[in-house]
PDB file of N, CA and C in Angstrom:
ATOM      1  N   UNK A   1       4.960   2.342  21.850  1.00  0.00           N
ATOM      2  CA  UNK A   1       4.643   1.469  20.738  1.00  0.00           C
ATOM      3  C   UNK A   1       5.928   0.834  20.232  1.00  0.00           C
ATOM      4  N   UNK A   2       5.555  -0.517  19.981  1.00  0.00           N
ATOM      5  CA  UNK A   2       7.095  -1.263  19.411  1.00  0.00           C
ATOM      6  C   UNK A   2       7.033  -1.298  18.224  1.00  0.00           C
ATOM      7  N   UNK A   3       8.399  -0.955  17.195  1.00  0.00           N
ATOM      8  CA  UNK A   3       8.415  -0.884  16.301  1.00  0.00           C
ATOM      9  C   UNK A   3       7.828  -2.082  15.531  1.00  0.00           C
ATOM     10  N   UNK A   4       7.274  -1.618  13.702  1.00  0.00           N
ATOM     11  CA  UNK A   4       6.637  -2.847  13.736  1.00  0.00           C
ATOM     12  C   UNK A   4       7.354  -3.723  12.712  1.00  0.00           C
ATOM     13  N   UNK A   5       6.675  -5.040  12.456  1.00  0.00           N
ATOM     14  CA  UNK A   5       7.318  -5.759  11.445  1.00  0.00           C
ATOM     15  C   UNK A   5       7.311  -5.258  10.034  1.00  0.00           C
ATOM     16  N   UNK A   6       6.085  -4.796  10.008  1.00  0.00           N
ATOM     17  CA  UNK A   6       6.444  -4.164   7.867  1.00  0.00           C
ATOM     18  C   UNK A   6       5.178  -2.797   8.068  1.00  0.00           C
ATOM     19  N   UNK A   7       6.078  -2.031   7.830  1.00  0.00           N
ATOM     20  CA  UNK A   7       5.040  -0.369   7.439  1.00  0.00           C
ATOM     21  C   UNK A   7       4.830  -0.330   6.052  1.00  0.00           C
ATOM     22  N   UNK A   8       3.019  -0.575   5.844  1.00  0.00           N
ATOM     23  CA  UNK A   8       2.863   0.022   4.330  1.00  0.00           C
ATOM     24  C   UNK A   8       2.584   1.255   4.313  1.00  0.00           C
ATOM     25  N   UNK A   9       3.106   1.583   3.115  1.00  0.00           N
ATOM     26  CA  UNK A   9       2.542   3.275   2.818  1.00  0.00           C
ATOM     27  C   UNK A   9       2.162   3.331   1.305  1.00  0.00           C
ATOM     28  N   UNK A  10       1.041   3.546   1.468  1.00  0.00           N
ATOM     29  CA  UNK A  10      -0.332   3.801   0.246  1.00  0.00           C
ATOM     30  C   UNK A  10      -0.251   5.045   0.036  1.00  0.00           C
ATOM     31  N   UNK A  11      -0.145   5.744  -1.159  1.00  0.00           N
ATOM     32  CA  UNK A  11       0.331   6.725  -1.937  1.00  0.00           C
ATOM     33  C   UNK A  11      -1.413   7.600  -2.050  1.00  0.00           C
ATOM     34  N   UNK A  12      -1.543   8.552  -1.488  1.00  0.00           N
ATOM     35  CA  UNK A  12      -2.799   9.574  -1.645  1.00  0.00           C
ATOM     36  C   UNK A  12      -2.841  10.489  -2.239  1.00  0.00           C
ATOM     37  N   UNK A  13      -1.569  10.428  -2.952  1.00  0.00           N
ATOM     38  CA  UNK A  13      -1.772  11.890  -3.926  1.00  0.00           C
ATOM     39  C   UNK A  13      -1.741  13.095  -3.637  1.00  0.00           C
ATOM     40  N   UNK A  14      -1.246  13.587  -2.081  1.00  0.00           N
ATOM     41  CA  UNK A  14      -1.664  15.203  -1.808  1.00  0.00           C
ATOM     42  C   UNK A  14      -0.147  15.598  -2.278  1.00  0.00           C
ATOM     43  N   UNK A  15      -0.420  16.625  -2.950  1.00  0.00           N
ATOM     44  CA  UNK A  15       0.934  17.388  -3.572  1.00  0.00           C
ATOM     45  C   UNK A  15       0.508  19.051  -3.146  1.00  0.00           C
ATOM     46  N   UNK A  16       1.121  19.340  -1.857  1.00  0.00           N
ATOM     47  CA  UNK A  16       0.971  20.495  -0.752  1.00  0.00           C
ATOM     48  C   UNK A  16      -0.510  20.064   0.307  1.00  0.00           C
ATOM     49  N   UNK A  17      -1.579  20.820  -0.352  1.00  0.00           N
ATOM     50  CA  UNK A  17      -2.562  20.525   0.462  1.00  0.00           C
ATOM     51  C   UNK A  17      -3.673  20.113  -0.144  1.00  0.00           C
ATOM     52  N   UNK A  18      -3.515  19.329  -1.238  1.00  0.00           N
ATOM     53  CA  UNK A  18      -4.314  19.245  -2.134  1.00  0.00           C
ATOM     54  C   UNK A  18      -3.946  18.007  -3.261  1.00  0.00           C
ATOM     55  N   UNK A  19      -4.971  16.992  -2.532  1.00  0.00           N
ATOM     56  CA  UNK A  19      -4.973  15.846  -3.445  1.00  0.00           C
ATOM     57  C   UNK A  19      -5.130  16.052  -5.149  1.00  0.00           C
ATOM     58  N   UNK A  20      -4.122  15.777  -5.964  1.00  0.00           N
ATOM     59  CA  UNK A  20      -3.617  16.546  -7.287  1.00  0.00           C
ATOM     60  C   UNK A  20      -3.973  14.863  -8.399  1.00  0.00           C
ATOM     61  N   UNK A  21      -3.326  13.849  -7.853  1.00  0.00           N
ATOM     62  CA  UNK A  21      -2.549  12.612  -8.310  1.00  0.00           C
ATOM     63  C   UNK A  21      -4.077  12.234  -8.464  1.00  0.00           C
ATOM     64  N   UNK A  22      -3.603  10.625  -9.177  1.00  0.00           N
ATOM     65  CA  UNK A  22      -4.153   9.425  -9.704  1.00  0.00           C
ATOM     66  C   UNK A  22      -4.721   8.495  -8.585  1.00  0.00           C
ATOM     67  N   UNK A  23      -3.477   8.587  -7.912  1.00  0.00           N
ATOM     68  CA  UNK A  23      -4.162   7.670  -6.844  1.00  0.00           C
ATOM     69  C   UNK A  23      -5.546   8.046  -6.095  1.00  0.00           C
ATOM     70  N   UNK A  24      -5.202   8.984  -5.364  1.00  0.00           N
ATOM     71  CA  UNK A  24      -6.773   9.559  -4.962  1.00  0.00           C
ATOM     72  C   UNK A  24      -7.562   9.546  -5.563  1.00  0.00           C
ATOM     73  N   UNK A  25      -7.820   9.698  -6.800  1.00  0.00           N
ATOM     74  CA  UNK A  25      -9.364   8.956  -7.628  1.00  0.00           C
ATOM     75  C   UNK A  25      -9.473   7.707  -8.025  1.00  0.00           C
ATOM     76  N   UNK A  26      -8.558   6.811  -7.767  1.00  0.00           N
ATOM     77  CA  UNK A  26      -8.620   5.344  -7.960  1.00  0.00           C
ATOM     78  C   UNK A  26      -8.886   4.734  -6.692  1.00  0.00           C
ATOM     79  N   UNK A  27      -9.111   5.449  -5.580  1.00  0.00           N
ATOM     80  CA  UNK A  27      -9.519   4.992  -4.676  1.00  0.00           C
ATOM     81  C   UNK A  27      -8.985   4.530  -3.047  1.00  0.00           C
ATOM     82  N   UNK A  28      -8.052   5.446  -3.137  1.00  0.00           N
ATOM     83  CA  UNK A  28      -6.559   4.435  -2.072  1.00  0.00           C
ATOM     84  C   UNK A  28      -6.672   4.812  -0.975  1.00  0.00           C
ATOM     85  N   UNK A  29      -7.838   6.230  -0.897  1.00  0.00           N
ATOM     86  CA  UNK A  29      -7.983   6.101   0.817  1.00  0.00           C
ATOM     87  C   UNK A  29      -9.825   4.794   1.467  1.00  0.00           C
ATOM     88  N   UNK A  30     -10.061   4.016   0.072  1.00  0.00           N
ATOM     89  CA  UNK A  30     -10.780   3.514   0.939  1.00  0.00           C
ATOM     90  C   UNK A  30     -10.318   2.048   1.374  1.00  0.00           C
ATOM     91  N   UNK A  31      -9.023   1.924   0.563  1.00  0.00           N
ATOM     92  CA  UNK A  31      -8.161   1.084   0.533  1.00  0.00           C
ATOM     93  C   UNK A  31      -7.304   0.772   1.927  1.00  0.00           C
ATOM     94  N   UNK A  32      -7.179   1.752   2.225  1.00  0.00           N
ATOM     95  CA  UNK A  32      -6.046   2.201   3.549  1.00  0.00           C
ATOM     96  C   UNK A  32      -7.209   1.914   5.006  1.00  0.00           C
ATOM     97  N   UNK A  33      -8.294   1.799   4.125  1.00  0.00           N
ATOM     98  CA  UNK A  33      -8.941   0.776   5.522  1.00  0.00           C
ATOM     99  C   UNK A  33      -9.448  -0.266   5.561  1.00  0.00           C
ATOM    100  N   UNK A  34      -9.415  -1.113   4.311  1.00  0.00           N
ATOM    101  CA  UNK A  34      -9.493  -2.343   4.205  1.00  0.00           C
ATOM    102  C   UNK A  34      -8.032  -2.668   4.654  1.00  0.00           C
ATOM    103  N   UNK A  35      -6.743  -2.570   4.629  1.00  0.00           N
ATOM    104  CA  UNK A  35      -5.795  -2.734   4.574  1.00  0.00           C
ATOM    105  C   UNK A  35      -5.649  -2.933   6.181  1.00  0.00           C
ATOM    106  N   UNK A  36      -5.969  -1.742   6.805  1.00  0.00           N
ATOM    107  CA  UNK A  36      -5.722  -1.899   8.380  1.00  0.00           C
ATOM    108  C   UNK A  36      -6.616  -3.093   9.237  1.00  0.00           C
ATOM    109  N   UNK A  37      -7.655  -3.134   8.252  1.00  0.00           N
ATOM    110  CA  UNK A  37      -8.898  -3.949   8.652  1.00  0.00           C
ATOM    111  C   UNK A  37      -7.823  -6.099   8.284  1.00  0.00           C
ATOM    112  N   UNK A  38      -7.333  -5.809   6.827  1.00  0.00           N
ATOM    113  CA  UNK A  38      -6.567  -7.009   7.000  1.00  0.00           C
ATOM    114  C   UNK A  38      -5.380  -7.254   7.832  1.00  0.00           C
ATOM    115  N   UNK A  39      -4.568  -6.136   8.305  1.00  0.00           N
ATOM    116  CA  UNK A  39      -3.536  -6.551   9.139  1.00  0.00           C
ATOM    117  C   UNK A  39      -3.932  -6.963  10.385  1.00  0.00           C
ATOM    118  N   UNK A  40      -5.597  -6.684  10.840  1.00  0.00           N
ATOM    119  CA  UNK A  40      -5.581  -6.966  12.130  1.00  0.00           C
ATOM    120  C   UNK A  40      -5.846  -8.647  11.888  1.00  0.00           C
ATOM    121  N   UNK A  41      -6.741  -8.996  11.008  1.00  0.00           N
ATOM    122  CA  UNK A  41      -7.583  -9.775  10.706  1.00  0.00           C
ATOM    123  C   UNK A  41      -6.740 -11.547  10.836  1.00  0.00           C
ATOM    124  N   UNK A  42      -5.263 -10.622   9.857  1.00  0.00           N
ATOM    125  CA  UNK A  42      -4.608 -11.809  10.157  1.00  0.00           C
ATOM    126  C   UNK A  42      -3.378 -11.822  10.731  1.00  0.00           C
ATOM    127  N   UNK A  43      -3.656 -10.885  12.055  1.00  0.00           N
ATOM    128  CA  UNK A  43      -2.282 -11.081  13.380  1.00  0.00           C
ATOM    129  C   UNK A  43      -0.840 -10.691  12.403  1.00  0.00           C
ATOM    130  N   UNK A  44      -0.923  -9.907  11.417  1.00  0.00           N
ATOM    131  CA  UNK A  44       0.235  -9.109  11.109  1.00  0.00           C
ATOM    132  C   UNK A  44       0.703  -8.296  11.738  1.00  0.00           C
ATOM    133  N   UNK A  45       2.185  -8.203  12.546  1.00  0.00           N
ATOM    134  CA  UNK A  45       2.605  -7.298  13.100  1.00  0.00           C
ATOM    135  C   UNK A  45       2.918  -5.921  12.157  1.00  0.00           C
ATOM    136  N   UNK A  46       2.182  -5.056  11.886  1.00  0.00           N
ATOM    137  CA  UNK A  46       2.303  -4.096  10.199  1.00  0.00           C
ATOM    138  C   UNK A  46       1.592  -2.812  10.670  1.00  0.00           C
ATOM    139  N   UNK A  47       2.112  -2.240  10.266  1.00  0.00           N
ATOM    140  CA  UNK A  47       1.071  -0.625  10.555  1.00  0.00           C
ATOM    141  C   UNK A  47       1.140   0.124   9.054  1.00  0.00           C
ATOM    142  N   UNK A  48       0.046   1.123   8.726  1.00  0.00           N
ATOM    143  CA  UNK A  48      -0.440   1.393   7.402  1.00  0.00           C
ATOM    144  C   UNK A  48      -0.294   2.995   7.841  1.00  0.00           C
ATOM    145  N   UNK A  49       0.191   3.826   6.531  1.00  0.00           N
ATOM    146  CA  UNK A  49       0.281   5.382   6.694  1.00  0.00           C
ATOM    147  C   UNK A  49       0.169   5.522   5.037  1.00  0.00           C
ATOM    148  N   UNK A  50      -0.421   6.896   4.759  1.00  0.00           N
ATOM    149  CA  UNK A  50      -1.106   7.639   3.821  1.00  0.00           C
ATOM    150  C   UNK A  50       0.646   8.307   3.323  1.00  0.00           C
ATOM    151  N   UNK A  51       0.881   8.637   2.632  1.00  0.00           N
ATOM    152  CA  UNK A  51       2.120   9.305   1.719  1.00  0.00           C
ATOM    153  C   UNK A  51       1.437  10.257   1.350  1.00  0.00           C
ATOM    154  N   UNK A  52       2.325  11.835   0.873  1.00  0.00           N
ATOM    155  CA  UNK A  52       1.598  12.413  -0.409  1.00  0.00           C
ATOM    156  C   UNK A  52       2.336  11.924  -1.483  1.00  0.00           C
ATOM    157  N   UNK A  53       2.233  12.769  -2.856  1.00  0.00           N
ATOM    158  CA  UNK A  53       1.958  12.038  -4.161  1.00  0.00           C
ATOM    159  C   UNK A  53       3.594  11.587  -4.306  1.00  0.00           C
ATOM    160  N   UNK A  54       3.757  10.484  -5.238  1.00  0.00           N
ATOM    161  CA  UNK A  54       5.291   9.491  -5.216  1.00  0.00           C
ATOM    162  C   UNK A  54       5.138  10.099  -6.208  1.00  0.00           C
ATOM    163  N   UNK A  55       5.137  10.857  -7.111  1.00  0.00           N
ATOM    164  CA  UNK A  55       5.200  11.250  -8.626  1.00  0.00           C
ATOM    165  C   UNK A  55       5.155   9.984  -9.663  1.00  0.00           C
ATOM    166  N   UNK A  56       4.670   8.754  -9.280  1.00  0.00           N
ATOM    167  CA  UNK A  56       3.985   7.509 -10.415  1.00  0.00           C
ATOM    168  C   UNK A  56       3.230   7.161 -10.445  1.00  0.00           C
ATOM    169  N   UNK A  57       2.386   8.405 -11.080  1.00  0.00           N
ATOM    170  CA  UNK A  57       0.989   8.534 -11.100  1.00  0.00           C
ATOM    171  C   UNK A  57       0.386   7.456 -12.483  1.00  0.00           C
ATOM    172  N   UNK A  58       1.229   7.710 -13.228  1.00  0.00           N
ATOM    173  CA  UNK A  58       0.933   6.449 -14.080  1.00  0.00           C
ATOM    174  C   UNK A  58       0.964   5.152 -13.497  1.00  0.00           C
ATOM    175  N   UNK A  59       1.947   4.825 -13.106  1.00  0.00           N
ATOM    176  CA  UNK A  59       1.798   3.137 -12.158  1.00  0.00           C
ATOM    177  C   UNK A  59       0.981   3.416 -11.687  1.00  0.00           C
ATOM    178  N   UNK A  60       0.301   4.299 -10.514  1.00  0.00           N
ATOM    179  CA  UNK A  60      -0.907   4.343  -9.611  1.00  0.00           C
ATOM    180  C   UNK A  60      -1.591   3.326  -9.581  1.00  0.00           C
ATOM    181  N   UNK A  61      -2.404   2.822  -8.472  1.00  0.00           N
ATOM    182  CA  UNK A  61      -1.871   3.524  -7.518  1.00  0.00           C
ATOM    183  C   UNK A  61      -0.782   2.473  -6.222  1.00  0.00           C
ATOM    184  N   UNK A  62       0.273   3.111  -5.822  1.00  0.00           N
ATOM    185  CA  UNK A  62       1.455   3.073  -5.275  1.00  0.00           C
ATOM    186  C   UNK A  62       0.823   2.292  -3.884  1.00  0.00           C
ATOM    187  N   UNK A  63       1.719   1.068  -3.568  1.00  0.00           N
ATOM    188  CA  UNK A  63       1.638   0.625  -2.705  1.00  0.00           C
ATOM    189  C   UNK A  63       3.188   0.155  -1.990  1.00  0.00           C
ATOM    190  N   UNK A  64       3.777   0.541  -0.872  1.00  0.00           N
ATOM    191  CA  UNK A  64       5.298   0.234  -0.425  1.00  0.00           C
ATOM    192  C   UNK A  64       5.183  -0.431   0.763  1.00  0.00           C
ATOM    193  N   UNK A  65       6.280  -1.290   0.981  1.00  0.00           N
ATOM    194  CA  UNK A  65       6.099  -2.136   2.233  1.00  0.00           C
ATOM    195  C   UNK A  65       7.597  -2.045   2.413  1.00  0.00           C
ATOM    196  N   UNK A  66       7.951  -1.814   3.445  1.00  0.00           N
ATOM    197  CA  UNK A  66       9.108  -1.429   3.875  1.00  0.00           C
ATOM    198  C   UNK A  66       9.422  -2.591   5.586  1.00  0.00           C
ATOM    199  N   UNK A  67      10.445  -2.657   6.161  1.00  0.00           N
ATOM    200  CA  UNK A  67      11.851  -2.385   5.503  1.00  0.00           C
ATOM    201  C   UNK A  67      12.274  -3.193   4.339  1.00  0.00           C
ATOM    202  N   UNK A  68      11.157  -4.004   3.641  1.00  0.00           N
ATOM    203  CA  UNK A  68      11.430  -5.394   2.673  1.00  0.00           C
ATOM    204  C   UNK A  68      11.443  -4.301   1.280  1.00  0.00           C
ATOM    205  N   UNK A  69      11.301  -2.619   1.072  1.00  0.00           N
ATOM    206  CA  UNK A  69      11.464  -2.387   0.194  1.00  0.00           C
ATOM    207  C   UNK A  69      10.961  -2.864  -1.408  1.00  0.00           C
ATOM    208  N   UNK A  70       9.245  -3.589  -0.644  1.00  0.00           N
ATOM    209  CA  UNK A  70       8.794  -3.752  -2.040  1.00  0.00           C
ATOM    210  C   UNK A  70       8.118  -3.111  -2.569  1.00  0.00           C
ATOM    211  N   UNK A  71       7.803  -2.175  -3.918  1.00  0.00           N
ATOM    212  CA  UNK A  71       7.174  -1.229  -4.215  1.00  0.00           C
ATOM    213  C   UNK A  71       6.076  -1.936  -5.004  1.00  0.00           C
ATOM    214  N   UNK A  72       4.718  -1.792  -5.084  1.00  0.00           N
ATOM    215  CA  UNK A  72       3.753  -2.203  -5.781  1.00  0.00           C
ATOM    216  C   UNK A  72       3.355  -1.571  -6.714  1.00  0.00           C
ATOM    217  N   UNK A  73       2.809  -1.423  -8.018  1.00  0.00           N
ATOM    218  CA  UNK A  73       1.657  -0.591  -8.826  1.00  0.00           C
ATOM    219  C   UNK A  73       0.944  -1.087  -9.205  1.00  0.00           C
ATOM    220  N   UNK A  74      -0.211  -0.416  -9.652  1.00  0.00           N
ATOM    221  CA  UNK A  74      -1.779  -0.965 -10.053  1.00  0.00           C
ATOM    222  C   UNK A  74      -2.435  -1.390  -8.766  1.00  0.00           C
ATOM    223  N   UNK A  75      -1.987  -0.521  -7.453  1.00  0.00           N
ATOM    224  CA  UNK A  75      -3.486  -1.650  -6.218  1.00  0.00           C
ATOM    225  C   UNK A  75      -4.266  -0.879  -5.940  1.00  0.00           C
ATOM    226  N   UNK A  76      -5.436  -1.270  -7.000  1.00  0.00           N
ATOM    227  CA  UNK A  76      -6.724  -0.658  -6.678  1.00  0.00           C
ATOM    228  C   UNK A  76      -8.172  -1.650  -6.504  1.00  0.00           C
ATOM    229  N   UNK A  77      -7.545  -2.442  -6.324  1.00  0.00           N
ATOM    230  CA  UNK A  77      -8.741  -3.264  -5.699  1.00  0.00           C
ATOM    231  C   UNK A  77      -8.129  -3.929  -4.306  1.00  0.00           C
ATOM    232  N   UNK A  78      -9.186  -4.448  -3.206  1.00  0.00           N
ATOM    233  CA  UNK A  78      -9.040  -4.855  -2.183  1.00  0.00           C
ATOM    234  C   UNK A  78      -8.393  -6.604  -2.951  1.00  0.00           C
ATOM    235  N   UNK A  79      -9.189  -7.432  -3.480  1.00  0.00           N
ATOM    236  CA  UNK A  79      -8.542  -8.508  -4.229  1.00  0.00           C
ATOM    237  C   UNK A  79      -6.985  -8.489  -4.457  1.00  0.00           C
ATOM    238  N   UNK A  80      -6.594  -7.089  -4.781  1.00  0.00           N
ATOM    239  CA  UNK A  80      -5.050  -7.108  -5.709  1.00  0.00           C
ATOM    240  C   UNK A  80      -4.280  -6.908  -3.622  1.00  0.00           C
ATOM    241  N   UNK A  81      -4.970  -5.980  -2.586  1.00  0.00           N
ATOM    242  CA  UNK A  81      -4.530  -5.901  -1.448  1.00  0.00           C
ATOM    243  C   UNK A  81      -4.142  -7.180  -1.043  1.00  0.00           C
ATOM    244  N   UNK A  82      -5.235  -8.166  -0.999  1.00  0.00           N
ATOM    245  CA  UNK A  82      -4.980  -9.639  -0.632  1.00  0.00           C
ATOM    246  C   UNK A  82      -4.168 -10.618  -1.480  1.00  0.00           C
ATOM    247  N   UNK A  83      -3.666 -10.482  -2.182  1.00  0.00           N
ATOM    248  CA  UNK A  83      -2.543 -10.868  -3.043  1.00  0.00           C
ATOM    249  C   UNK A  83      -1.406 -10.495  -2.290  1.00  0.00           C
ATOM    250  N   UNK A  84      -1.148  -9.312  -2.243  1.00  0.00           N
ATOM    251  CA  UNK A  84      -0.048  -8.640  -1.573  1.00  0.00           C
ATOM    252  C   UNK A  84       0.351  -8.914  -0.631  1.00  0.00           C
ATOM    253  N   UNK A  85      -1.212  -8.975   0.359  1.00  0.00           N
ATOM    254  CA  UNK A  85      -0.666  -9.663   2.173  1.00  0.00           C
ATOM    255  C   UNK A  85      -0.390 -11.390   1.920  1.00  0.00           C
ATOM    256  N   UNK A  86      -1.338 -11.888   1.501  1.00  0.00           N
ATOM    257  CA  UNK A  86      -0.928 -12.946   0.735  1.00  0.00           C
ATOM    258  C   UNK A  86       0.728 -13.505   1.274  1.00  0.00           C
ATOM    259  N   UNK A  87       1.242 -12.774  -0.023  1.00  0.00           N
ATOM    260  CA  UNK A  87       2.760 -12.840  -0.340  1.00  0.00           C
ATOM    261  C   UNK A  87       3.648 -12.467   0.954  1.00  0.00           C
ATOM    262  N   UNK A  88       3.218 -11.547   1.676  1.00  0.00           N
ATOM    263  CA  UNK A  88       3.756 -11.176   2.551  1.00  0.00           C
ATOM    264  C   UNK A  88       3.847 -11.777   3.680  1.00  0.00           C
ATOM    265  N   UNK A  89       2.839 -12.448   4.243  1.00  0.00           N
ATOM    266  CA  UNK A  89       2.274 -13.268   5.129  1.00  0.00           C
ATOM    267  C   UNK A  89       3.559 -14.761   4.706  1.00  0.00           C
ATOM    268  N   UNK A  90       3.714 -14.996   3.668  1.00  0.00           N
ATOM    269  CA  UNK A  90       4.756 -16.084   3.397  1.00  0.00           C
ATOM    270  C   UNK A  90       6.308 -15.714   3.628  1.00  0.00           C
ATOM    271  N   UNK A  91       6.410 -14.199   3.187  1.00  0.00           N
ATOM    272  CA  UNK A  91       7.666 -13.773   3.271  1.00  0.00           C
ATOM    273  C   UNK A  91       8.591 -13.623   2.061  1.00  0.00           C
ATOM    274  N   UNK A  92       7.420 -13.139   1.085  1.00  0.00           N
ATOM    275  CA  UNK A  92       7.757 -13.147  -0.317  1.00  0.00           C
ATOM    276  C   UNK A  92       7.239 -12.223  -0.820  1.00  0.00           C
ATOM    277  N   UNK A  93       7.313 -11.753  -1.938  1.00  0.00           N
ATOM    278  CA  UNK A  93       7.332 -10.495  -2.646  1.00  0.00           C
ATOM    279  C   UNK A  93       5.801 -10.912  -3.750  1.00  0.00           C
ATOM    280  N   UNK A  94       4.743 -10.424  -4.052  1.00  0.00           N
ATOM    281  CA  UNK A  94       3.898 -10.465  -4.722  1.00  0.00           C
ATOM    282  C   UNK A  94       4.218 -10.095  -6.232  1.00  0.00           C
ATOM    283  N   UNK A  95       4.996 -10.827  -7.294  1.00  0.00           N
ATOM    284  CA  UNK A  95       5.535 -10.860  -8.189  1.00  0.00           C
ATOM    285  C   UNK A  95       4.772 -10.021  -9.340  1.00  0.00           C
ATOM    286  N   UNK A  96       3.210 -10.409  -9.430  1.00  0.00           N
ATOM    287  CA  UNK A  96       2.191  -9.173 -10.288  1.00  0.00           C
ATOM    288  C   UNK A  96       1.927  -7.977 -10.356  1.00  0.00           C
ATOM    289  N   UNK A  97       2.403  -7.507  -8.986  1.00  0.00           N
ATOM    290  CA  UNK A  97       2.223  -6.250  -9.170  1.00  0.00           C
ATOM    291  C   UNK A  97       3.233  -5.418  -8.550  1.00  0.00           C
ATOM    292  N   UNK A  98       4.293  -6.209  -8.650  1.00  0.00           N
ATOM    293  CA  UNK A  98       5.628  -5.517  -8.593  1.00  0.00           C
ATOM    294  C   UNK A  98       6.347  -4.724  -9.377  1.00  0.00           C
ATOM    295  N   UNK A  99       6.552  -3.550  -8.331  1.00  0.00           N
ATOM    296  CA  UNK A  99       7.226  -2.634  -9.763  1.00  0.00           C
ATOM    297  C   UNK A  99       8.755  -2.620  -9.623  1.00  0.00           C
ATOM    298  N   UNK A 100       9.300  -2.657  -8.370  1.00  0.00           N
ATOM    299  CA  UNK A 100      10.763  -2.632  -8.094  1.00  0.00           C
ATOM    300  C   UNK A 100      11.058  -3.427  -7.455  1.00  0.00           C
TER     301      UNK A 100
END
């Protein structure tokens, strides 16, 4: 597998073996397949992985796109997802729901 252009990682909340966090009840593993479902959709070179908990459970829930190092909070809707690829797809940072 060739490395890819941008790895997101969607924050699930497991703290040991046991989903604890915010995110997991706001919804982020049904998120993490709409998400894979948009990278194919629109020929993003991107691959998607589950985190356990980032400890900002208040921001929740946590969305990171790396190596561009942009950290998201509040993506809990598929709408706020497509914003994000959106931005990304241009090569820009999604300014609303940026946390860092």
């Amino acid at each position: 597998m060739a490395k890819p252009e941008h790895h997101i990682f969607v924050c699930s909340s497991f703290r040991g073996t046991e989903a604890k966090g915010k995110c997991i009840k706001k919804g982020t593993l049904n998120l993490v397949s709409y998400i894979e479902e948009e990278i194919t959709d629109r020929g993003l070179d991107a691959m998607v992985s589950t985190t356990g908990c980032l400890k900002l459970c208040d921001e929740g829930p946590i969305l990171i796109i790396y190596p561009q190092g942009y950290w998201y909070k509040s993506v809990d809707s598929e709408e706020i997802v497509d914003e994000i690829l959106d931005a990304l797809e241009k090569g820009e940072q999604c300014a609303e729901y940026r946390m860092y």
